[in-house]
PDB file of N, CA and C in Angstrom:
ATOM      1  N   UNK A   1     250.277 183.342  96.799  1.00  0.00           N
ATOM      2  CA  UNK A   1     250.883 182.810  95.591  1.00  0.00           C
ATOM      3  C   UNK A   1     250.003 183.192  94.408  1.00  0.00           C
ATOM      4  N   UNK A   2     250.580 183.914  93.344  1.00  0.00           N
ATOM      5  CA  UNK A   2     250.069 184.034  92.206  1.00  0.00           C
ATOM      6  C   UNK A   2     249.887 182.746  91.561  1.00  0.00           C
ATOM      7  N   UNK A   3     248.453 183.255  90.387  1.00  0.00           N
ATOM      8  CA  UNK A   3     247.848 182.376  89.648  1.00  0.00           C
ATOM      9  C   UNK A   3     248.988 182.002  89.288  1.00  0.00           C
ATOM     10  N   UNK A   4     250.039 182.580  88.180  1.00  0.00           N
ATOM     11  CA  UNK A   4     250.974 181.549  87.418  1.00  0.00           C
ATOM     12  C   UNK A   4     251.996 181.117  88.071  1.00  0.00           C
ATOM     13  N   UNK A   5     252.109 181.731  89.355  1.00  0.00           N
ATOM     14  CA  UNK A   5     253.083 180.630  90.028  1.00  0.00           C
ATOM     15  C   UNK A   5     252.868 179.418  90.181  1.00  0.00           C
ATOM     16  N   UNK A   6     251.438 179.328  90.569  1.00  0.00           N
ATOM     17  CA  UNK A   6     250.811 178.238  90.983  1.00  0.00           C
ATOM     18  C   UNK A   6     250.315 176.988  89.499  1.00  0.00           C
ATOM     19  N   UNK A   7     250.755 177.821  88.615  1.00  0.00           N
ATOM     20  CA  UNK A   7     250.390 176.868  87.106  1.00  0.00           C
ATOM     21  C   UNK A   7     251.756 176.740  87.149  1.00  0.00           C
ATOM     22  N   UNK A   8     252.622 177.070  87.195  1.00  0.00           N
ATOM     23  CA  UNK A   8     253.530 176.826  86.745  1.00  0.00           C
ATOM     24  C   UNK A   8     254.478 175.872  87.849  1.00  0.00           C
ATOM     25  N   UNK A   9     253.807 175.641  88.724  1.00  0.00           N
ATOM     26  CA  UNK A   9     254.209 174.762  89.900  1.00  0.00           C
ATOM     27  C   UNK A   9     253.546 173.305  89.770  1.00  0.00           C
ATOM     28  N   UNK A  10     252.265 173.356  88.923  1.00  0.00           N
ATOM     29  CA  UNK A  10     251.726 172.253  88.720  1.00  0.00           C
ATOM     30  C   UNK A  10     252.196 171.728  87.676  1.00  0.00           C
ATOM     31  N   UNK A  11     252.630 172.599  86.596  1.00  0.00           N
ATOM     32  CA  UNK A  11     253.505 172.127  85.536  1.00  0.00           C
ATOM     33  C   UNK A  11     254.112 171.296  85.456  1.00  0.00           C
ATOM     34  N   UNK A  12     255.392 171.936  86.474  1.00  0.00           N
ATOM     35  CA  UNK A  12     256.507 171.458  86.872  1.00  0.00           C
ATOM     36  C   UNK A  12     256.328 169.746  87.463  1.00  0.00           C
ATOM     37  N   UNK A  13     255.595 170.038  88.424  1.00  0.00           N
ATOM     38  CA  UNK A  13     255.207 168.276  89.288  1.00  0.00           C
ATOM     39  C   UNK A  13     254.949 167.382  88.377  1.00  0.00           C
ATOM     40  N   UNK A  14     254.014 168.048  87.039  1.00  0.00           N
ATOM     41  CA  UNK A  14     253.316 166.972  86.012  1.00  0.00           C
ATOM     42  C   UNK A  14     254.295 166.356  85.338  1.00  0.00           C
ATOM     43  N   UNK A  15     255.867 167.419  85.357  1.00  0.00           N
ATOM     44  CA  UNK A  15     256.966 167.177  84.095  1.00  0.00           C
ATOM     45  C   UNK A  15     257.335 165.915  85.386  1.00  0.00           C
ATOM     46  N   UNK A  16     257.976 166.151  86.520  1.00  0.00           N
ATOM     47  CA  UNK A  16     258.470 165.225  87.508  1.00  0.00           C
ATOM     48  C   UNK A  16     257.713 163.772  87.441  1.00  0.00           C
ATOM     49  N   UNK A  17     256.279 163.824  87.668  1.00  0.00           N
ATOM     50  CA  UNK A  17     255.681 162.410  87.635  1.00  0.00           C
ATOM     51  C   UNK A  17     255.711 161.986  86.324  1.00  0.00           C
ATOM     52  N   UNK A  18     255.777 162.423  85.141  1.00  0.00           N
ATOM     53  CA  UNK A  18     256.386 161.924  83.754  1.00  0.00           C
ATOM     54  C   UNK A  18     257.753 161.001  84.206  1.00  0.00           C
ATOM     55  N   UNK A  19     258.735 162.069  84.151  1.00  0.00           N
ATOM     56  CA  UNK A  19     260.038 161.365  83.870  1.00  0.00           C
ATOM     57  C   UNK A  19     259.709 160.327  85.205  1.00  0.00           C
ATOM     58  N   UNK A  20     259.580 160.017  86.433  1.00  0.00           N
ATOM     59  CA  UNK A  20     258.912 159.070  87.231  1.00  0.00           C
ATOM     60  C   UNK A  20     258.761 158.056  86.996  1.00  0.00           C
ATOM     61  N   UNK A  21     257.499 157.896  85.720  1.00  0.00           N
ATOM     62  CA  UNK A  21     256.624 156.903  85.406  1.00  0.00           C
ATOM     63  C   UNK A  21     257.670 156.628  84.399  1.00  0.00           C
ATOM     64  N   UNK A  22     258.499 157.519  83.587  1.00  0.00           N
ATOM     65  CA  UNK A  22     259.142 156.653  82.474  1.00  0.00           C
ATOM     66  C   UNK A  22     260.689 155.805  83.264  1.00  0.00           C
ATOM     67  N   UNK A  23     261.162 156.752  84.046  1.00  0.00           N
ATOM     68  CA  UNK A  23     262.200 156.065  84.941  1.00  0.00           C
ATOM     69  C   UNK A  23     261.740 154.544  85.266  1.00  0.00           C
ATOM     70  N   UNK A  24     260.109 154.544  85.977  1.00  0.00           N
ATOM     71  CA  UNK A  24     260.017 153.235  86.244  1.00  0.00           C
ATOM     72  C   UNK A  24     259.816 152.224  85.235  1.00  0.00           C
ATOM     73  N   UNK A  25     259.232 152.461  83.896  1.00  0.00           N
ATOM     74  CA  UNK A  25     258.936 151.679  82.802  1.00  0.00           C
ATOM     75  C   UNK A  25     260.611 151.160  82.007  1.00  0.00           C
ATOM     76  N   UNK A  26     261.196 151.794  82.743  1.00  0.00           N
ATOM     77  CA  UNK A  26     263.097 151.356  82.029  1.00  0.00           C
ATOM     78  C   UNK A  26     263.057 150.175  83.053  1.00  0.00           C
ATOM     79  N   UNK A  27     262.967 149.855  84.106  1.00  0.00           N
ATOM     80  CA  UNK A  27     263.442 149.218  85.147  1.00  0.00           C
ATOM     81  C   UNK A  27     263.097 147.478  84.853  1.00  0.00           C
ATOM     82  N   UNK A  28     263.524 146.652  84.968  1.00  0.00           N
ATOM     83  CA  UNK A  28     263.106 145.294  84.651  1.00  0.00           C
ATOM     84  C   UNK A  28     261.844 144.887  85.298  1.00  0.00           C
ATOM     85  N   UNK A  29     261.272 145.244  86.432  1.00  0.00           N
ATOM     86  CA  UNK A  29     260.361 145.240  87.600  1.00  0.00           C
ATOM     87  C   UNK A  29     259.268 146.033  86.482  1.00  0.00           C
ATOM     88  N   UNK A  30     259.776 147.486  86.201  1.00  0.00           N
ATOM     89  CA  UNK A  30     258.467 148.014  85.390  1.00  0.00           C
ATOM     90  C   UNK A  30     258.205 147.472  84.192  1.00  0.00           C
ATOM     91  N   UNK A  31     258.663 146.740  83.597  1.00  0.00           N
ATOM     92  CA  UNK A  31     258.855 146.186  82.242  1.00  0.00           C
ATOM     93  C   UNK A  31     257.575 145.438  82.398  1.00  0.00           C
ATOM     94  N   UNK A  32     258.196 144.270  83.575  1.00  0.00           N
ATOM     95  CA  UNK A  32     257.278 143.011  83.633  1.00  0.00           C
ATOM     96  C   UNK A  32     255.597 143.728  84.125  1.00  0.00           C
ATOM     97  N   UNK A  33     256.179 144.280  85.219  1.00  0.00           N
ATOM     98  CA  UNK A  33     254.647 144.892  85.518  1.00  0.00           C
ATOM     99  C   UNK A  33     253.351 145.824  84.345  1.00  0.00           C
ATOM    100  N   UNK A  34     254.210 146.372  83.666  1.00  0.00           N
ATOM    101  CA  UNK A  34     253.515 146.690  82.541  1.00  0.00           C
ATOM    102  C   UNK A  34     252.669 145.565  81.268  1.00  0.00           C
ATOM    103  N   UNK A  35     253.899 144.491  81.480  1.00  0.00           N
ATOM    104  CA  UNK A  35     253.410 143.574  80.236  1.00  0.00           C
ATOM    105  C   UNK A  35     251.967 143.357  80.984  1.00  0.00           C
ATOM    106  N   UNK A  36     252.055 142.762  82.504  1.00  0.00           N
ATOM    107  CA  UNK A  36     251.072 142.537  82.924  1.00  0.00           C
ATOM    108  C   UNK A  36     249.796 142.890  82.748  1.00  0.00           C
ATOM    109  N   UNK A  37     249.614 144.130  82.910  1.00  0.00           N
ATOM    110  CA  UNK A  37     248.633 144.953  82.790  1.00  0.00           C
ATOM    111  C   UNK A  37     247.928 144.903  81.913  1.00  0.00           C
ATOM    112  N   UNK A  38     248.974 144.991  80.282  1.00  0.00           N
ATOM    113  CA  UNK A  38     248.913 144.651  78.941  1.00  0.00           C
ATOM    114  C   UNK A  38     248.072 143.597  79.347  1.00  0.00           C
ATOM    115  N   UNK A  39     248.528 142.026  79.468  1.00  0.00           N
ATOM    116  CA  UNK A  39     247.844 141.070  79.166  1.00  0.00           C
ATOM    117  C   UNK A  39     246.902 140.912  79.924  1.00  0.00           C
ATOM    118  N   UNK A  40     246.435 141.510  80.776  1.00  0.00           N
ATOM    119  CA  UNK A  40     244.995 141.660  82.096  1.00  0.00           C
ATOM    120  C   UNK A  40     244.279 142.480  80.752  1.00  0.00           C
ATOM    121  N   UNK A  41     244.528 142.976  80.198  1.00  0.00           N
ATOM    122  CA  UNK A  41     243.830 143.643  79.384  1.00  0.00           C
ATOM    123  C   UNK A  41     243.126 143.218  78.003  1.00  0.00           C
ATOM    124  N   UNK A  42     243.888 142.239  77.291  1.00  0.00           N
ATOM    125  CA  UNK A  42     243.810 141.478  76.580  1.00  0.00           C
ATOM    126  C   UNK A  42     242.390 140.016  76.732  1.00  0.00           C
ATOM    127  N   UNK A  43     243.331 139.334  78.423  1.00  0.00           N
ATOM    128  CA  UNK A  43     241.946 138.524  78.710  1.00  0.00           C
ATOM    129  C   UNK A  43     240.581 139.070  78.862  1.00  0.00           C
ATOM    130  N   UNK A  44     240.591 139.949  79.193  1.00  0.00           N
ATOM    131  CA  UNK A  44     239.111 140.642  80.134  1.00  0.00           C
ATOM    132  C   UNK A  44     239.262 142.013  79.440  1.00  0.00           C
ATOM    133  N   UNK A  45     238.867 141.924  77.993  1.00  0.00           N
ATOM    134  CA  UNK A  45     238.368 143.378  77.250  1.00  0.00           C
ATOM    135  C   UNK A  45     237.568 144.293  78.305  1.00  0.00           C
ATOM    136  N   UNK A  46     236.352 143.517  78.034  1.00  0.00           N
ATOM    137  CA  UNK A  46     235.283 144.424  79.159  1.00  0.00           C
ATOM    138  C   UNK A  46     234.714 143.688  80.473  1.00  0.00           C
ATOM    139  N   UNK A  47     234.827 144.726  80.772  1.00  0.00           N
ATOM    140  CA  UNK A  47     234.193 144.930  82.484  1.00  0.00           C
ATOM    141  C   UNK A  47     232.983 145.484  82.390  1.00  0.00           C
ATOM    142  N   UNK A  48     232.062 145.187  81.716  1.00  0.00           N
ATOM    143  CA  UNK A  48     230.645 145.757  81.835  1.00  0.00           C
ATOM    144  C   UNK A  48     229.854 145.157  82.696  1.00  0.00           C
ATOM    145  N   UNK A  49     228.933 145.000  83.259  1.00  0.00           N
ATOM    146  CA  UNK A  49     227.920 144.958  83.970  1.00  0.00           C
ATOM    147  C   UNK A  49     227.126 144.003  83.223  1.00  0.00           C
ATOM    148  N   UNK A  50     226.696 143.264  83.769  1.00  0.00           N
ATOM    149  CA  UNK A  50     225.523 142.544  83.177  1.00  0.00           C
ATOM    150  C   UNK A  50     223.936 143.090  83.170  1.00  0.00           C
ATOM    151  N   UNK A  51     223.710 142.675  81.961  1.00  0.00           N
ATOM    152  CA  UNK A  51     222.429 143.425  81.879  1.00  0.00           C
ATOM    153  C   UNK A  51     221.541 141.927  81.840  1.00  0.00           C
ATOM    154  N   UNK A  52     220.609 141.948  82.468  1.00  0.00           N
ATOM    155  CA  UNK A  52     219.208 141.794  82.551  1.00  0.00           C
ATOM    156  C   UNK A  52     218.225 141.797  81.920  1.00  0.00           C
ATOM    157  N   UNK A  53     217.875 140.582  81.497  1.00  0.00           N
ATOM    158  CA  UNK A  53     216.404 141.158  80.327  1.00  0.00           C
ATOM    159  C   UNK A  53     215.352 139.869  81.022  1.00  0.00           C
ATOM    160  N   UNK A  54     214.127 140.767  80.827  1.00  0.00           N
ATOM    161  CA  UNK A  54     213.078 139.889  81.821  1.00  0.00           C
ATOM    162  C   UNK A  54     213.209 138.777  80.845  1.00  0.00           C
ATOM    163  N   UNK A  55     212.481 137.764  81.868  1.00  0.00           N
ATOM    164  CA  UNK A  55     212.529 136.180  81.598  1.00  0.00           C
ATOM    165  C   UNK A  55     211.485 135.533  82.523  1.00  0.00           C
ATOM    166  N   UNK A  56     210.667 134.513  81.868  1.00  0.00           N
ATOM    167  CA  UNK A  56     209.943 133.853  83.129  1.00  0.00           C
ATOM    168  C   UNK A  56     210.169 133.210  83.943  1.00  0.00           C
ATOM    169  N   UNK A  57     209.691 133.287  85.541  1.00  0.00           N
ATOM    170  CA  UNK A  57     210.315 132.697  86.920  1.00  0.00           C
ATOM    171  C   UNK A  57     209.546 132.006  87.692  1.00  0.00           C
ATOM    172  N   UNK A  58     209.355 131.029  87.800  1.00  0.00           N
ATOM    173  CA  UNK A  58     208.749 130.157  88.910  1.00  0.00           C
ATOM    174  C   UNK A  58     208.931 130.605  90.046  1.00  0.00           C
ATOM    175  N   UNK A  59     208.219 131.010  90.794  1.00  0.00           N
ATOM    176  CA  UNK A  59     208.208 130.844  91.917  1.00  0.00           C
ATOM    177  C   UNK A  59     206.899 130.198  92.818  1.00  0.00           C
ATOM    178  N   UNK A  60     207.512 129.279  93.776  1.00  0.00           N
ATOM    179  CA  UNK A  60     206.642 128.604  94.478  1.00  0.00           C
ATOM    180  C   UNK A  60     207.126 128.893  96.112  1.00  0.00           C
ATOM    181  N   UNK A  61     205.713 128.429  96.976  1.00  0.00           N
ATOM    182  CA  UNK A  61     205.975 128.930  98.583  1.00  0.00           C
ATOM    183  C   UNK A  61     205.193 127.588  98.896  1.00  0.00           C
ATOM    184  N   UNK A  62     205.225 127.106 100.384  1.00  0.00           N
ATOM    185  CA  UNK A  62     204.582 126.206 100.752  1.00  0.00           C
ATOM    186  C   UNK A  62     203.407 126.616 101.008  1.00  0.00           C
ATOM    187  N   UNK A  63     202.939 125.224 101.750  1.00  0.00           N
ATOM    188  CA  UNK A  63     201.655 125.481 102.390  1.00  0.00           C
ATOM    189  C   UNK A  63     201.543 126.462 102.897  1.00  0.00           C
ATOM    190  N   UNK A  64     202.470 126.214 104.320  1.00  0.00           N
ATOM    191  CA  UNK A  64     202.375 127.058 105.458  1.00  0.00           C
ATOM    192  C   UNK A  64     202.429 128.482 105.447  1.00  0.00           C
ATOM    193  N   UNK A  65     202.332 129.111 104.379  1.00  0.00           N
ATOM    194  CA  UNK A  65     202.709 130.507 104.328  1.00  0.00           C
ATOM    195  C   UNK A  65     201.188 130.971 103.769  1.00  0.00           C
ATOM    196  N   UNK A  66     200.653 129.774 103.381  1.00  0.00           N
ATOM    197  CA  UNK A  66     198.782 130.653 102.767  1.00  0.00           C
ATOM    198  C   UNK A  66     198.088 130.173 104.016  1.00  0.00           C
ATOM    199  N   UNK A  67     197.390 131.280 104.538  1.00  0.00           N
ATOM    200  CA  UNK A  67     196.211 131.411 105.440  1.00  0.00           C
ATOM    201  C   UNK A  67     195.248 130.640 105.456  1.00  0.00           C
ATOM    202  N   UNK A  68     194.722 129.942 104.252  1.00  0.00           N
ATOM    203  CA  UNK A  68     193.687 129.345 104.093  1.00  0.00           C
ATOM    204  C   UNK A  68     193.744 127.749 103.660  1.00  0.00           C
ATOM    205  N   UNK A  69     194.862 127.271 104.507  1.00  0.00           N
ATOM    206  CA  UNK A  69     195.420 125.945 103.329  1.00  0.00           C
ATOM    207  C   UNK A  69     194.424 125.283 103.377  1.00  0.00           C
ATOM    208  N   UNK A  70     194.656 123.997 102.630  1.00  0.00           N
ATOM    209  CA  UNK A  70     193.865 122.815 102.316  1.00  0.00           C
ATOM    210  C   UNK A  70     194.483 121.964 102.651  1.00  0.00           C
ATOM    211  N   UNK A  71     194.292 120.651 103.123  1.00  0.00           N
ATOM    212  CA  UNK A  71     194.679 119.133 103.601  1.00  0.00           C
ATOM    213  C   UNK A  71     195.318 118.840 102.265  1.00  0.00           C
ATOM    214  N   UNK A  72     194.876 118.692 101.109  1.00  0.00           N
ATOM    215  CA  UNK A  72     195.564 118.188 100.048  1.00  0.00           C
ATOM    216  C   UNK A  72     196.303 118.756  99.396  1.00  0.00           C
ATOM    217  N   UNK A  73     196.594 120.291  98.992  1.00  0.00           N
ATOM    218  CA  UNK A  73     197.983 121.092  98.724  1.00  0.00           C
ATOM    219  C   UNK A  73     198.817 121.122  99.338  1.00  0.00           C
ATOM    220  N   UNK A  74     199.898 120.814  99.012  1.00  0.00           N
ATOM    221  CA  UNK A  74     201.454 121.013  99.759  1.00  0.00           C
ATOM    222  C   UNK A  74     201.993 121.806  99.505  1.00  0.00           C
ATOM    223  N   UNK A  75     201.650 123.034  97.950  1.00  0.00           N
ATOM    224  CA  UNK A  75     202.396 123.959  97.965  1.00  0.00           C
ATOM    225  C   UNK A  75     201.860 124.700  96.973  1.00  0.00           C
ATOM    226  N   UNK A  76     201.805 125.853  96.184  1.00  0.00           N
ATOM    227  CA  UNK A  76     201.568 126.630  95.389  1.00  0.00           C
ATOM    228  C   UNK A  76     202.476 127.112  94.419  1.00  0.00           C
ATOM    229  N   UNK A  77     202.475 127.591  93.514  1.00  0.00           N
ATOM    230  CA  UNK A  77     203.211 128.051  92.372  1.00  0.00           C
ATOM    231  C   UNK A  77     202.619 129.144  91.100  1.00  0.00           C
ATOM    232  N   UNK A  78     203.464 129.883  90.785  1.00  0.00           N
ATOM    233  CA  UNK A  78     203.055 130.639  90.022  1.00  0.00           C
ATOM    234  C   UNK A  78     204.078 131.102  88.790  1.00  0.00           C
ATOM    235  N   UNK A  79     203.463 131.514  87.615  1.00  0.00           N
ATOM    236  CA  UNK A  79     205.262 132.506  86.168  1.00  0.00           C
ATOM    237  C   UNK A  79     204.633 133.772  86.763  1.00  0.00           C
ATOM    238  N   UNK A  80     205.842 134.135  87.074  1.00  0.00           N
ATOM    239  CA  UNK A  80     205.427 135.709  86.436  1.00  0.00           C
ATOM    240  C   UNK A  80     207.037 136.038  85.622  1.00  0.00           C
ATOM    241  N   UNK A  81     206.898 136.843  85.014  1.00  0.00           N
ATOM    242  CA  UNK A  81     207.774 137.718  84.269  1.00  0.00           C
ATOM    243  C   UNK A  81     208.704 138.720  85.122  1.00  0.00           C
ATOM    244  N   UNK A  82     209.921 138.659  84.937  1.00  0.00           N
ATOM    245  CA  UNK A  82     210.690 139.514  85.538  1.00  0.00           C
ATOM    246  C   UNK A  82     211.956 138.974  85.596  1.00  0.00           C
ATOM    247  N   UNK A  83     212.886 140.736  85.763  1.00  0.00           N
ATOM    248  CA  UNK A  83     214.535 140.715  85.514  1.00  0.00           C
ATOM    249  C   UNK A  83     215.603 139.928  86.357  1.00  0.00           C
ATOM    250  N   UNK A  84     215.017 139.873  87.418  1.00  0.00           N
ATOM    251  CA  UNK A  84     216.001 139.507  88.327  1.00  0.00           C
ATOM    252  C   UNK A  84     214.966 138.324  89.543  1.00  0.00           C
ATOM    253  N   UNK A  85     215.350 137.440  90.156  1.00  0.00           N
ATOM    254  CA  UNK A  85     214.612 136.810  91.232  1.00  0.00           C
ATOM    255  C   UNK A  85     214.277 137.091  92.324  1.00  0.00           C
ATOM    256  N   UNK A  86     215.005 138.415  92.684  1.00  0.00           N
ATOM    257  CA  UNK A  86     214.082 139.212  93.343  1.00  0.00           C
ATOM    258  C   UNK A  86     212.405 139.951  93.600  1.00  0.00           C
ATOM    259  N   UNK A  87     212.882 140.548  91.575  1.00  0.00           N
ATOM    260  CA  UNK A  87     211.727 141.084  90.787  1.00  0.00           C
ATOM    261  C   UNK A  87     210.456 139.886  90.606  1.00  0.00           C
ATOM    262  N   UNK A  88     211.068 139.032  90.660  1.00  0.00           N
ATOM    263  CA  UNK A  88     209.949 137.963  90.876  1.00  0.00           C
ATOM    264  C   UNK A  88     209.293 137.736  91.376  1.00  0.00           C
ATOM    265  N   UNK A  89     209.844 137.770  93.229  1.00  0.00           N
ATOM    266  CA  UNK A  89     209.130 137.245  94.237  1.00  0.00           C
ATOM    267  C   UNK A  89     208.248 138.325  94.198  1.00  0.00           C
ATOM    268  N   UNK A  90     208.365 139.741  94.115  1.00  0.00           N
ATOM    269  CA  UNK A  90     208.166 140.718  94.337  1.00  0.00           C
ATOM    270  C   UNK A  90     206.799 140.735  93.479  1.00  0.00           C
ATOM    271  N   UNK A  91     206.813 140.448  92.072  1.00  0.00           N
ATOM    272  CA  UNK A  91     205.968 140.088  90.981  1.00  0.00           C
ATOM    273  C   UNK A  91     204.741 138.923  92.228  1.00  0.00           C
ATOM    274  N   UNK A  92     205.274 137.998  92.326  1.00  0.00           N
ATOM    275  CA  UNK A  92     204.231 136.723  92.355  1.00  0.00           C
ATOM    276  C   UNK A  92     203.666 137.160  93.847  1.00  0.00           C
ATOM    277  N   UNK A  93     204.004 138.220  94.763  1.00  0.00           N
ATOM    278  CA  UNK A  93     203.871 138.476  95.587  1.00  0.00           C
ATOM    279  C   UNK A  93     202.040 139.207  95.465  1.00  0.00           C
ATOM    280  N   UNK A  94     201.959 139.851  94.154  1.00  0.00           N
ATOM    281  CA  UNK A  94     200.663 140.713  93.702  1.00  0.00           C
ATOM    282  C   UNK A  94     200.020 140.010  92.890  1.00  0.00           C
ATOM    283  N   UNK A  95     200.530 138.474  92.376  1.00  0.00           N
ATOM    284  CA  UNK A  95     200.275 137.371  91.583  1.00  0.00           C
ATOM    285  C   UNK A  95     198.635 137.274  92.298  1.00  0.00           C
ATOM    286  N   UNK A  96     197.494 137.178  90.949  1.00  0.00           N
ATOM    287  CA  UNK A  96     196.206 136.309  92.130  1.00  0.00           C
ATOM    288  C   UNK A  96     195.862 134.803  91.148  1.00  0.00           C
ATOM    289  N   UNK A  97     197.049 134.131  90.658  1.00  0.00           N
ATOM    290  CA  UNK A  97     197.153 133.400  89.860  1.00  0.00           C
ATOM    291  C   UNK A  97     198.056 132.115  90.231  1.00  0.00           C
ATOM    292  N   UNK A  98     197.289 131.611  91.117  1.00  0.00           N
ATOM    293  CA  UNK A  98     198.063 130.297  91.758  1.00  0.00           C
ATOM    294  C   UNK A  98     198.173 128.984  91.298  1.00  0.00           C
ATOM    295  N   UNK A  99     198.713 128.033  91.309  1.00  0.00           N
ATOM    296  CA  UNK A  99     198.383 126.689  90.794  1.00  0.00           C
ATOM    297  C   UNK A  99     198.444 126.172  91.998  1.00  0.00           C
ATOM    298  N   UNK A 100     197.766 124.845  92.482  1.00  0.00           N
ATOM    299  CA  UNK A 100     197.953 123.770  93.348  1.00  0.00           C
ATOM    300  C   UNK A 100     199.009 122.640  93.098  1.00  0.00           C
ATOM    301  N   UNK A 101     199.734 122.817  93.992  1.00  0.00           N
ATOM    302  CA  UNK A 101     201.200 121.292  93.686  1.00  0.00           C
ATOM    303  C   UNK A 101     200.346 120.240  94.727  1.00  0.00           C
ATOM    304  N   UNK A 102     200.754 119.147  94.090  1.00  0.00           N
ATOM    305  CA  UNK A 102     200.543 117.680  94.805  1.00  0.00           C
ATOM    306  C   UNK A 102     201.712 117.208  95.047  1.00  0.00           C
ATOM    307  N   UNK A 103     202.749 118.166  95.449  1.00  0.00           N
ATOM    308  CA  UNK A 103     204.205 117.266  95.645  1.00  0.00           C
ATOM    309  C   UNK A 103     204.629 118.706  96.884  1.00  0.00           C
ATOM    310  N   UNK A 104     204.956 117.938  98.275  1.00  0.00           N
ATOM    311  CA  UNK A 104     205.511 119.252  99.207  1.00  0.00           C
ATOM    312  C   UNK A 104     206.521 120.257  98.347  1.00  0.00           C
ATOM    313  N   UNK A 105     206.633 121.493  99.004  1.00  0.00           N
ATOM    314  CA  UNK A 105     207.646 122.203  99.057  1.00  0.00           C
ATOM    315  C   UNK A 105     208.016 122.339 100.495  1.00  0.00           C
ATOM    316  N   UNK A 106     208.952 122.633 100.321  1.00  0.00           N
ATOM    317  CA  UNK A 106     209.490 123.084 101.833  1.00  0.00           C
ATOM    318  C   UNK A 106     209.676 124.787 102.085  1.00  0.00           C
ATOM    319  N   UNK A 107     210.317 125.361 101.220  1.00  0.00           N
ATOM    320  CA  UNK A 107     210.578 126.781 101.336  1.00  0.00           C
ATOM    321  C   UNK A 107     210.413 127.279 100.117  1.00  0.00           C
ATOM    322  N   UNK A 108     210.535 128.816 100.055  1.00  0.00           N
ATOM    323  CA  UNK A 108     210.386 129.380  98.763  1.00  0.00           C
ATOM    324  C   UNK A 108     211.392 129.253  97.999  1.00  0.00           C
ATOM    325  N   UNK A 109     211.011 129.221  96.725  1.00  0.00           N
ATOM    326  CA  UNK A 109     211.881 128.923  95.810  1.00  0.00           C
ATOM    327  C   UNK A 109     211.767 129.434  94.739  1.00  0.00           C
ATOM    328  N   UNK A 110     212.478 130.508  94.105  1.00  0.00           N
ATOM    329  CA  UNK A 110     212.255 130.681  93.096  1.00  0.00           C
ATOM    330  C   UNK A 110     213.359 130.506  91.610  1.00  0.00           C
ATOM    331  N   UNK A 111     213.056 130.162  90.607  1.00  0.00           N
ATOM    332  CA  UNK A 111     214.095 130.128  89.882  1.00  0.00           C
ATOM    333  C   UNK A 111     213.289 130.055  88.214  1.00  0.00           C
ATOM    334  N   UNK A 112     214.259 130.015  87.027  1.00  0.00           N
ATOM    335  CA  UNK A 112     213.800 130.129  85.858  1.00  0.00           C
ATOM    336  C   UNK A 112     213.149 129.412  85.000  1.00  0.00           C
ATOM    337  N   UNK A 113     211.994 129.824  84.657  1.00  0.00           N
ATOM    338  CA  UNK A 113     211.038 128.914  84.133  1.00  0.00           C
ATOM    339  C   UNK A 113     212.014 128.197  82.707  1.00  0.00           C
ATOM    340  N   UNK A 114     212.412 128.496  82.253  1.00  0.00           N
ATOM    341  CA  UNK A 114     213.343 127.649  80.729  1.00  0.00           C
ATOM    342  C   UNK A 114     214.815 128.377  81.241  1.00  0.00           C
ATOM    343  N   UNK A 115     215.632 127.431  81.761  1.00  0.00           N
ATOM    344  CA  UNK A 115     217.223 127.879  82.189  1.00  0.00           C
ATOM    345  C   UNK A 115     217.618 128.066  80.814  1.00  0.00           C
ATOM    346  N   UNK A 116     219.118 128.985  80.979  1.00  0.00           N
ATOM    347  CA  UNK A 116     219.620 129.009  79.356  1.00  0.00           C
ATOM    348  C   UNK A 116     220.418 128.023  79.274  1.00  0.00           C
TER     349      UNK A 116
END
């Protein structure tokens, strides 16, 4: 098959799925389904992604997870800075900046030092 047969075959299909799409936009079914779309569009402008901007994060671990505990700590805590609470643990993980709690923890926990 020649090049312009072959353009001119794609042409053709592009003219077919036109009249198609307008055939279906006459139909009462395409009408409504279109408004739809319309107004999905209207509520929810954007679909972007949330972005992330570092923030300070508490994170604390119990006793049982430091090697060297003490009878009178129940748990440890530390801020570090970072995007996500992942980035945190990950942060307080290289942390050599601990505080001593006088109140148990049970598991790790991390979450935002000033919530919004």
């Amino acid at each position: 098959m020649s090049k312009t047969n072959k353009n001119e075959k794609v042409q053709r299909q592009l003219e077919i799925d036109q009249l198609d799409e307008m055939l279906w936009l006459s139909t009462p079914l395409g009408k409504f389904m279109s408004s739809i779309k319309k107004q999905a569009k209207k509520v929810y402008p954007s679909s972007k992604p949330n972005k992330y901007t570092q923030r300070a994060w508490v994170v604390r671990i119990p006793n049982a997870f430091v090697s060297n505990r003490s009878k009178d700590s129940h748990g440890f805590q530390t801020v570090v800075i970072a995007e996500t609470p992942d980035q945190a643990l990950e942060m307080a993980s290289e942390s050599s900046k601990w505080e001593v709690l006088d109140f148990a923890v049970s598991d790790f926990q991390v979450f935002p030092n000033n919530p919004l």
